[in-house]
Protein backbone atom coordinates (compact mmCIF):
# COMPACT_ATOMS: atom_id res chain seq x y z
CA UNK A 1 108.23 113.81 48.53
CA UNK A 2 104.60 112.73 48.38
CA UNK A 3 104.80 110.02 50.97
CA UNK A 4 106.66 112.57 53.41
CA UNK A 5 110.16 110.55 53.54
CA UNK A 6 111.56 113.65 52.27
CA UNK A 7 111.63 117.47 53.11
CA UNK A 8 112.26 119.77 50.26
CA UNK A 9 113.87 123.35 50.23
CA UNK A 10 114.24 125.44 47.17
CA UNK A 11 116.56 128.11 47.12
CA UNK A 12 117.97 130.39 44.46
CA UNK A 13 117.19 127.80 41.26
CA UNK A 14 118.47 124.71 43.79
CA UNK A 15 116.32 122.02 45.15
CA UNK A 16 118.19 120.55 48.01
CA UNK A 17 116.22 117.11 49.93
CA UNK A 18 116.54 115.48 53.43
CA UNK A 19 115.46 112.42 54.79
CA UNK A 20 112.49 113.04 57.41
CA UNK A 21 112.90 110.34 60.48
CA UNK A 22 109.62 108.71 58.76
CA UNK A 23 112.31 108.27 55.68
CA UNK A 24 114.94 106.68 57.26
CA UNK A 25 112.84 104.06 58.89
CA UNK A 26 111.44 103.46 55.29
CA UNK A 27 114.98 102.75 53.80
CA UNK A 28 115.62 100.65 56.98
CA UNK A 29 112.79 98.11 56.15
CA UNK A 30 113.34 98.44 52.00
CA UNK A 31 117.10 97.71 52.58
CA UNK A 32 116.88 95.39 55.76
CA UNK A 33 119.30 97.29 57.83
CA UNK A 34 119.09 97.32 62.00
CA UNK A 35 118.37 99.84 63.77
CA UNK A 36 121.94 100.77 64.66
CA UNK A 37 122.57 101.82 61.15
CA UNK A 38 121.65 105.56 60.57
CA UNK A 39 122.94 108.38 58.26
CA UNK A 40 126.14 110.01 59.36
CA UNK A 41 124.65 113.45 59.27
CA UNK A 42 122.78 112.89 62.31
CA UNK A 43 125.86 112.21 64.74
CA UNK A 44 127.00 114.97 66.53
CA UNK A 45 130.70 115.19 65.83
CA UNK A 46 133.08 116.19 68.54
CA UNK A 47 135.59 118.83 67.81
CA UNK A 48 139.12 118.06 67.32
CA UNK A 49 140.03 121.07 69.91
CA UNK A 50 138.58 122.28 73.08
CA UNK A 51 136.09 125.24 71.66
CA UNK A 52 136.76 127.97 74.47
CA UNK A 53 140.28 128.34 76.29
CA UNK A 54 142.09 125.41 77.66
CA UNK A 55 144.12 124.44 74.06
CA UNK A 56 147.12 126.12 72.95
CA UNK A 57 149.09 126.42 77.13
CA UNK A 58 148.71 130.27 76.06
CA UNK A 59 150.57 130.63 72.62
CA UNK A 60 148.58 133.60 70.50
CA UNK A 61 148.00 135.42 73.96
CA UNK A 62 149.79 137.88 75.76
CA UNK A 63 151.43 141.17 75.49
CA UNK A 64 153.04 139.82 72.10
CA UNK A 65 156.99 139.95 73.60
CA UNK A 66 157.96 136.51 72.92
CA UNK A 67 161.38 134.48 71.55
CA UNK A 68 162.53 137.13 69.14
CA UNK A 69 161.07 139.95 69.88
CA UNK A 70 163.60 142.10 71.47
CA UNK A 71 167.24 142.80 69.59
CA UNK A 72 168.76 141.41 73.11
CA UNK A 73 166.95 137.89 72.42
């Protein structure tokens, strides 16, 4: 952590470490990798679903009267 290539955080008896962008280009030129190659953690992932409305055509919502409900059904 002396050079900076690292950020340390200490919480609750745990040390936990991140690369700093000044440590990732240091690995880079140590390891001879392009610049394309970066650490995973840094991508923003998409979500698998749409986060607000537009997903399930409506099933979960409503007055709760579906397939079943009624003794007629």
């Amino acid at each position: 952590a002396s050079r900076n290539y690292l950020s340390e955080i200490y919480s609750w008896r745990w040390h936990y470490y991140t690369l700093t962008n000044e440590g990732i280009e240091y690995l880079r030129e140590v390891l001879h990798l392009p610049a394309q190659v970066f650490p995973s953690t840094l991508t923003k992932q998409r979500p698998t679903r749409a986060a607000l409305g537009g997903g399930d055509a409506g099933e979960g919502k409503g007055s709760g009267k579906g397939k079943g409900w009624n003794k007629e059904d």
